[in-house]
PDB file of N, CA and C in Angstrom:
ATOM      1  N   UNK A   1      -4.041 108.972  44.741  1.00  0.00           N
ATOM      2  CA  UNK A   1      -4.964 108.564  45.784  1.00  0.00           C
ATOM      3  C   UNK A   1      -6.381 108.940  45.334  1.00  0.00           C
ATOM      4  N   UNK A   2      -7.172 107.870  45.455  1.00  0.00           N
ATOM      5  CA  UNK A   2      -8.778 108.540  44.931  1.00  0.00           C
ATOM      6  C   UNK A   2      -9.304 108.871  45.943  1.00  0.00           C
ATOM      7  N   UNK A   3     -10.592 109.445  45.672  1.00  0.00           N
ATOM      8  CA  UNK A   3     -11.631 110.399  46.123  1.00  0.00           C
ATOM      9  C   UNK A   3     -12.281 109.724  47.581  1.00  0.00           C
ATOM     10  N   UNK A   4     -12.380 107.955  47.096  1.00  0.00           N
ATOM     11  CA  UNK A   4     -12.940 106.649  48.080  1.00  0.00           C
ATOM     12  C   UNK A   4     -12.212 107.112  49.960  1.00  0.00           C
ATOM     13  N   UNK A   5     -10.537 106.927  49.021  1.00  0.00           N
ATOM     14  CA  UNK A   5      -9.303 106.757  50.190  1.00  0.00           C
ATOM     15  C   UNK A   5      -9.616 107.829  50.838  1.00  0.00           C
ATOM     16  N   UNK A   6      -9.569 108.992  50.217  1.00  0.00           N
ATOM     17  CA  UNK A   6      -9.766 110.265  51.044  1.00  0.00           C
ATOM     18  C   UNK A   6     -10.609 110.481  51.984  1.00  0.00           C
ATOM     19  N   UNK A   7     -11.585 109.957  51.732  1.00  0.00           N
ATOM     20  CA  UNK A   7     -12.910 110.527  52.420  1.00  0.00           C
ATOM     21  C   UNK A   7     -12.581 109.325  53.773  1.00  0.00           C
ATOM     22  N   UNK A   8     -12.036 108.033  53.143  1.00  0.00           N
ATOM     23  CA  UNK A   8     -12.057 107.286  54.404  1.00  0.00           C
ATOM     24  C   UNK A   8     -10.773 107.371  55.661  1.00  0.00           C
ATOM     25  N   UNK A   9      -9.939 108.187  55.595  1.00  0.00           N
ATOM     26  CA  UNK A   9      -8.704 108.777  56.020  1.00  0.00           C
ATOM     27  C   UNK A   9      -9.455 109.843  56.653  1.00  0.00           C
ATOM     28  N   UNK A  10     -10.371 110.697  55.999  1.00  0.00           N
ATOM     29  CA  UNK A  10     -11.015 112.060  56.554  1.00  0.00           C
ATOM     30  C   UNK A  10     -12.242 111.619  57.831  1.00  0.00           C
ATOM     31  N   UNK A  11     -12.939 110.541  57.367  1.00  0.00           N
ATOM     32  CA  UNK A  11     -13.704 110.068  58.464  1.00  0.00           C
ATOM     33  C   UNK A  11     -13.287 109.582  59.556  1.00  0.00           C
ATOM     34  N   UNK A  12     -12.141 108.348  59.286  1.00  0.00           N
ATOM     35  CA  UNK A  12     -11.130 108.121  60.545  1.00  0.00           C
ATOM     36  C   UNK A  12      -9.949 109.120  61.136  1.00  0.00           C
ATOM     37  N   UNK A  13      -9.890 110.206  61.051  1.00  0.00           N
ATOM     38  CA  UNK A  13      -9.299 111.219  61.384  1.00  0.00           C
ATOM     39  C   UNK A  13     -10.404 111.698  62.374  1.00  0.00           C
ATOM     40  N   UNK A  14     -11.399 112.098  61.499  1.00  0.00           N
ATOM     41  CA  UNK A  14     -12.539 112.759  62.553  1.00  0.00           C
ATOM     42  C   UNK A  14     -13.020 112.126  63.911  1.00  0.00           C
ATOM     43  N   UNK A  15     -13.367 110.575  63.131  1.00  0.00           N
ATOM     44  CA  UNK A  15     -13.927 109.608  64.641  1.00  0.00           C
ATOM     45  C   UNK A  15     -12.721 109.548  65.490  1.00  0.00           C
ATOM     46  N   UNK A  16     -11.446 109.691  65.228  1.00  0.00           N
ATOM     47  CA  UNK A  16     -10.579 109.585  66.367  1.00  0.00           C
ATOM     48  C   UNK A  16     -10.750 111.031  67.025  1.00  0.00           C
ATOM     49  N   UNK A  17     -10.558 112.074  66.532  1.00  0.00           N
ATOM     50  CA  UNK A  17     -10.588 113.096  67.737  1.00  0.00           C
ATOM     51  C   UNK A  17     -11.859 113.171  68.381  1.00  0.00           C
ATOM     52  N   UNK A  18     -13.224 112.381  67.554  1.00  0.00           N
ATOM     53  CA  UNK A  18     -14.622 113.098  68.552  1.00  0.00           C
ATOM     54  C   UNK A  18     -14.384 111.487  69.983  1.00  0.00           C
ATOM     55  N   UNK A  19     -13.578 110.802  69.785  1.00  0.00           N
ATOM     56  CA  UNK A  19     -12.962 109.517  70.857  1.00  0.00           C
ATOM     57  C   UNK A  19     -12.463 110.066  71.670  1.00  0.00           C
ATOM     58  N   UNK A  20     -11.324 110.950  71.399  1.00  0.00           N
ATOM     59  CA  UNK A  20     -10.584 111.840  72.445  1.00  0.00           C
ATOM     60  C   UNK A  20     -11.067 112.811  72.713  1.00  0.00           C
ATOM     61  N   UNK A  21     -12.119 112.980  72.220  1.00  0.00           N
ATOM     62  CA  UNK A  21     -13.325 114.420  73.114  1.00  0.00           C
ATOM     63  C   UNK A  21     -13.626 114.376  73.725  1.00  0.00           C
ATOM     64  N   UNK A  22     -14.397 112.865  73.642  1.00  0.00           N
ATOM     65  CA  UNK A  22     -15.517 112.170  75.065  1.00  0.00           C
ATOM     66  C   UNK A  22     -14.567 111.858  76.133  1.00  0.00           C
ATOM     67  N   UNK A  23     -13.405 110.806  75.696  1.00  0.00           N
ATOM     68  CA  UNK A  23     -12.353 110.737  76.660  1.00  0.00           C
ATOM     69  C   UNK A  23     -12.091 111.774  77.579  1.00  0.00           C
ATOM     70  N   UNK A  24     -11.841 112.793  77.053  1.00  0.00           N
ATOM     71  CA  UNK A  24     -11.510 113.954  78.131  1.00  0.00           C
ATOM     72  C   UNK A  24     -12.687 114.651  78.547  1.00  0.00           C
ATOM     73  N   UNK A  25     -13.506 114.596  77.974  1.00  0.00           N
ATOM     74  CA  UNK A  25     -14.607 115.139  78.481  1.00  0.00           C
ATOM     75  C   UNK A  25     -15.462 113.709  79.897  1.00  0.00           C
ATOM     76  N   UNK A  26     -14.933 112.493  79.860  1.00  0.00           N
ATOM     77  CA  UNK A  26     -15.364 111.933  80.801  1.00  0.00           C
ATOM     78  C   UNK A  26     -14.387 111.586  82.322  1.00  0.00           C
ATOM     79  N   UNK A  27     -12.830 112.141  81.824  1.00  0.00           N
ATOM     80  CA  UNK A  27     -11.786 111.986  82.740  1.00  0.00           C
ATOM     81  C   UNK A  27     -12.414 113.722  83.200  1.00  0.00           C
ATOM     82  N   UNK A  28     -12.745 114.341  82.764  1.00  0.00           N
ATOM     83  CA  UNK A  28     -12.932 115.291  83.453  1.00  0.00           C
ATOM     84  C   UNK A  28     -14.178 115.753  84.413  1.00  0.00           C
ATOM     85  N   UNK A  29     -15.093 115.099  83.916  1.00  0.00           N
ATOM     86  CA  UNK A  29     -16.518 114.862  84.918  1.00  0.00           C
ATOM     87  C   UNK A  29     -16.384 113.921  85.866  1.00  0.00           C
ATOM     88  N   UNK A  30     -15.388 112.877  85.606  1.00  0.00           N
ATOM     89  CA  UNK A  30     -15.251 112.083  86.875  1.00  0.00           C
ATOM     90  C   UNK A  30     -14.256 112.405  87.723  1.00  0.00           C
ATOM     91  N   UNK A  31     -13.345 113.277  87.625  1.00  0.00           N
ATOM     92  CA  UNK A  31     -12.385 114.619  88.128  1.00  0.00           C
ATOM     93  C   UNK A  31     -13.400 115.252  88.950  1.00  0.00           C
ATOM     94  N   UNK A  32     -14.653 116.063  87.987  1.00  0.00           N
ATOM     95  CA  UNK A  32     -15.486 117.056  88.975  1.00  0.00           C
ATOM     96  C   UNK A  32     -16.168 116.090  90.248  1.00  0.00           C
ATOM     97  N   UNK A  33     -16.629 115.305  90.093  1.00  0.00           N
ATOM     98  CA  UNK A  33     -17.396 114.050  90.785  1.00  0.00           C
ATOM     99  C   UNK A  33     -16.495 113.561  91.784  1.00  0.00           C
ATOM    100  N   UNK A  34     -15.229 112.820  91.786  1.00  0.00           N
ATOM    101  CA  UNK A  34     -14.455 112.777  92.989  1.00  0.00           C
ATOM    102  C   UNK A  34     -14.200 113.965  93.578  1.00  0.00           C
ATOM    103  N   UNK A  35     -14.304 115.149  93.338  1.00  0.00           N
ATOM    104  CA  UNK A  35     -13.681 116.237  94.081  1.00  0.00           C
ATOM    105  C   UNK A  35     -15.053 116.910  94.682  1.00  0.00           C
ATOM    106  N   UNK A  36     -16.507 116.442  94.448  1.00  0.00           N
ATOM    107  CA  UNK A  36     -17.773 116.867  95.286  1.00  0.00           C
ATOM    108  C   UNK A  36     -17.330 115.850  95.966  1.00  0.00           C
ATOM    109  N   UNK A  37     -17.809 114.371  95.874  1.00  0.00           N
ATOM    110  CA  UNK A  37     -17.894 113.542  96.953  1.00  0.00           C
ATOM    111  C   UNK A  37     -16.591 112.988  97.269  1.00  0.00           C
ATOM    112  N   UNK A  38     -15.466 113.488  98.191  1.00  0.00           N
ATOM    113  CA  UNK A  38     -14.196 113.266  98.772  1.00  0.00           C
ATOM    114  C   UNK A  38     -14.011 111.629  99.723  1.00  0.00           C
ATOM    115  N   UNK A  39     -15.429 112.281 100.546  1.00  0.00           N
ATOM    116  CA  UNK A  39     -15.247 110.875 101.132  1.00  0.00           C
ATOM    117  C   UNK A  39     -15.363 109.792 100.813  1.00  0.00           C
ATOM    118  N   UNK A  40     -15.936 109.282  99.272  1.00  0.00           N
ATOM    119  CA  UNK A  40     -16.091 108.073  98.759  1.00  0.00           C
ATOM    120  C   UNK A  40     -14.642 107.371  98.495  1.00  0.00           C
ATOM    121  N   UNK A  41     -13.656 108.583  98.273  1.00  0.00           N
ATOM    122  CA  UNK A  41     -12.312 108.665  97.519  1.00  0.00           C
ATOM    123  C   UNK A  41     -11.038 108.416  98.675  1.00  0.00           C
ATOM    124  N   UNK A  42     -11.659 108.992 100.420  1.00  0.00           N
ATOM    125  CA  UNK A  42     -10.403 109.478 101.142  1.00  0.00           C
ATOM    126  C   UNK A  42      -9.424 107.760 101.297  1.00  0.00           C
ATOM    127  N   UNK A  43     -10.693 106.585 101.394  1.00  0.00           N
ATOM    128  CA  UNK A  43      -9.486 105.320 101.410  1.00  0.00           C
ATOM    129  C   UNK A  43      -8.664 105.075 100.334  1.00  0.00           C
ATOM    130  N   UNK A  44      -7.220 104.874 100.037  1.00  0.00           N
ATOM    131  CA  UNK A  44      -6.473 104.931  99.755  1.00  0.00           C
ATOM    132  C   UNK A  44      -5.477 102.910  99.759  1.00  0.00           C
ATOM    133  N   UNK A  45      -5.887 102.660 101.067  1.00  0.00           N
ATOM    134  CA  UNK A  45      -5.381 101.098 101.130  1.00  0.00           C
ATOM    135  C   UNK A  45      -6.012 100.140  99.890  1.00  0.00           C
ATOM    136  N   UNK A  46      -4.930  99.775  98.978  1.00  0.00           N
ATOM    137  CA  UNK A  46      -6.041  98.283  97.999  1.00  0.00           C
ATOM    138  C   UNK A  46      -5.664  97.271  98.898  1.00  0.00           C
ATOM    139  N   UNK A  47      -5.658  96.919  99.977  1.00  0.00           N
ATOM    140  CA  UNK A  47      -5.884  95.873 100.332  1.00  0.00           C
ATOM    141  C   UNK A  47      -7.030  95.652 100.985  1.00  0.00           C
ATOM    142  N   UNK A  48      -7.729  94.607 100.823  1.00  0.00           N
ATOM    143  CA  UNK A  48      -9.621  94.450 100.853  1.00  0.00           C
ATOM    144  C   UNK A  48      -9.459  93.716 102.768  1.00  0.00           C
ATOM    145  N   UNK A  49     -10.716  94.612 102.732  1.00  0.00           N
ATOM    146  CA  UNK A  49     -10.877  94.693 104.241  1.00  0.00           C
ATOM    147  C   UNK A  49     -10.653  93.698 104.467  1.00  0.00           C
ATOM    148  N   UNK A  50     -10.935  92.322 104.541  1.00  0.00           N
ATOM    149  CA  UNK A  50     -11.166  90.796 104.703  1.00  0.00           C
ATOM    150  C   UNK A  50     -10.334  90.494 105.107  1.00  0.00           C
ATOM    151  N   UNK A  51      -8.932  90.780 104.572  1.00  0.00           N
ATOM    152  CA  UNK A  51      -7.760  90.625 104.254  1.00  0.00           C
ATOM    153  C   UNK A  51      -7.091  91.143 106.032  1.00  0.00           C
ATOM    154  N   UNK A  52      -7.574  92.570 105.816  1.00  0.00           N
ATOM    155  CA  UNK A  52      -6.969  93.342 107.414  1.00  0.00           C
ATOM    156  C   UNK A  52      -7.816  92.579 108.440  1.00  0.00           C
ATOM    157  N   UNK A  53      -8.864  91.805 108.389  1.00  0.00           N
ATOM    158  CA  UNK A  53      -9.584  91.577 109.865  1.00  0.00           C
ATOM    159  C   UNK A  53      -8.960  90.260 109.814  1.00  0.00           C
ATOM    160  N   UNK A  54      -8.582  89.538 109.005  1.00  0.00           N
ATOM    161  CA  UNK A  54      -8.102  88.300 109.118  1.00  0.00           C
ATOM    162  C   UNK A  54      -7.127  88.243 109.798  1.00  0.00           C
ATOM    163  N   UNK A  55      -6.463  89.165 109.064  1.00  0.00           N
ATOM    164  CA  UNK A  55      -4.805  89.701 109.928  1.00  0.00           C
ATOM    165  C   UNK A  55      -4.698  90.052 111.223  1.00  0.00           C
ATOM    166  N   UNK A  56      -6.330  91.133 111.551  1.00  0.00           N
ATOM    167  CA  UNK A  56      -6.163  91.519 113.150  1.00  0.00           C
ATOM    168  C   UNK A  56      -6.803  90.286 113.835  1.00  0.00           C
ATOM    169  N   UNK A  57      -7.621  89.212 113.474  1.00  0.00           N
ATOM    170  CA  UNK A  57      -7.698  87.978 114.309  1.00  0.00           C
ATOM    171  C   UNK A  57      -6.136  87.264 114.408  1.00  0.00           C
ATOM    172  N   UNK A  58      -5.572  87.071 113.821  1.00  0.00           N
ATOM    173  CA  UNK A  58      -4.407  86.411 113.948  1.00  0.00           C
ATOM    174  C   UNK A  58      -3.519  86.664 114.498  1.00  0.00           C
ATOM    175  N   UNK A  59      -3.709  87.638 114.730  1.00  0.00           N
ATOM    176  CA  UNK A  59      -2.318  88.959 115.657  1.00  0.00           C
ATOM    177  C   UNK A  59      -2.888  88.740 116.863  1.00  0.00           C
ATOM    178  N   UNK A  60      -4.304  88.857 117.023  1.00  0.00           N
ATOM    179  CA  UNK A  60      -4.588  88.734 118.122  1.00  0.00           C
ATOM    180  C   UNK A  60      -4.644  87.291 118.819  1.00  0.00           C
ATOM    181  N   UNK A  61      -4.712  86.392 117.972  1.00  0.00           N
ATOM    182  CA  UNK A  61      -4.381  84.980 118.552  1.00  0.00           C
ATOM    183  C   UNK A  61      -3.405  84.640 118.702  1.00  0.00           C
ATOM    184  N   UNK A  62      -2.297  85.135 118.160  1.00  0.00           N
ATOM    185  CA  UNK A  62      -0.741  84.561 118.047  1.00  0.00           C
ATOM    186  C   UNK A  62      -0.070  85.733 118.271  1.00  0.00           C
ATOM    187  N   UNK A  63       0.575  86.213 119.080  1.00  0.00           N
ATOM    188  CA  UNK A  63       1.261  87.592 118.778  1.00  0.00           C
ATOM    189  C   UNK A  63       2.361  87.445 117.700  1.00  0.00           C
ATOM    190  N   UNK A  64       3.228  86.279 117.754  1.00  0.00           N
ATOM    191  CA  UNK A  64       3.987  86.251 116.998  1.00  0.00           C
ATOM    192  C   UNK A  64       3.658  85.727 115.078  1.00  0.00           C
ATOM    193  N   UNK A  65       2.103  86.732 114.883  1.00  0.00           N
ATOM    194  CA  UNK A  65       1.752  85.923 113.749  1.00  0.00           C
ATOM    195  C   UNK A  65       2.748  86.713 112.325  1.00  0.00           C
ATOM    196  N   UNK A  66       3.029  88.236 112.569  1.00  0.00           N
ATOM    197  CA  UNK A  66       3.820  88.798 111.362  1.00  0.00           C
ATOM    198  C   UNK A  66       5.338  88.207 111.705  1.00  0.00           C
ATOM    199  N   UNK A  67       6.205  87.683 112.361  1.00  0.00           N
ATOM    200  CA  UNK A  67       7.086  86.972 112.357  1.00  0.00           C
ATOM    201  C   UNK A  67       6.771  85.443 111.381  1.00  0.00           C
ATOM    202  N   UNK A  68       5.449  84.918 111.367  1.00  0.00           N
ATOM    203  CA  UNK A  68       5.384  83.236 110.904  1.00  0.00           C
ATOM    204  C   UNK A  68       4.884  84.268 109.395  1.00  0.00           C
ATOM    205  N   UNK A  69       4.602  85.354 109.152  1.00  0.00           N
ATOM    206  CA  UNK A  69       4.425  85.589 107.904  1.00  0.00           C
ATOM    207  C   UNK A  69       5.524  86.144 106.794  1.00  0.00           C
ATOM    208  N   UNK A  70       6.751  86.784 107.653  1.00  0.00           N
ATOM    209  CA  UNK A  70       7.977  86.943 107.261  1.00  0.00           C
ATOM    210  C   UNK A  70       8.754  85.759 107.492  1.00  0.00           C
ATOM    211  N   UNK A  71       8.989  85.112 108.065  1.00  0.00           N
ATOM    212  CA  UNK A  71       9.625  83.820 107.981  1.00  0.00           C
ATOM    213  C   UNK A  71      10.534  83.554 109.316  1.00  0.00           C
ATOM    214  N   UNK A  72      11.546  82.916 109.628  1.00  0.00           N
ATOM    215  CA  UNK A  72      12.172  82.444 111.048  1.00  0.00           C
ATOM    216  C   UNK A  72      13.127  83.091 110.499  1.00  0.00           C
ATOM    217  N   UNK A  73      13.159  84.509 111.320  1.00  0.00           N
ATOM    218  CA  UNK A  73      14.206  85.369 111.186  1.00  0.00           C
ATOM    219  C   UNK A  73      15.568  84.718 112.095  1.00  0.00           C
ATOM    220  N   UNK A  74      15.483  84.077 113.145  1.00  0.00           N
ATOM    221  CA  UNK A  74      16.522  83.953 113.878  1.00  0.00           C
ATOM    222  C   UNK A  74      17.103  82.410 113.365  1.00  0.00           C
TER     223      UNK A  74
END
């Protein structure tokens, strides 16, 4: 193996761990950052609001609207 290979095995060795430095060094500041500001974090639902008000107009126009969205159970 020459002197070329080496050095380029030794450089891509290096740039991969200073990758996984920053990596953890940025999963971990954005760790500190959700855990100051909680309340940006406390919603939890992925379903997009739009989605739920559409749903509570429709419920409220039809009662029987989550039955026509599950299908004719009877």
């Amino acid at each position: 193996m020459n002197l070329s290979l080496r050095l380029n095995v030794f450089v891509l060795r290096i740039s991969i761990l200073q990758l996984n430095t920053w990596a953890m060094l940025l999963g971990l500041s954005f760790n500190l950052y959700r855990l100051k500001h909680r309340q940006i974090f406390l919603r939890v639902s992925t379903v997009p609001d739009a989605f739920l008000d559409s749903k509570a107009c429709s419920a409220s126009i039809n009662p029987n609207a989550d039955a026509n969205l599950v299908g004719n159970i009877s």
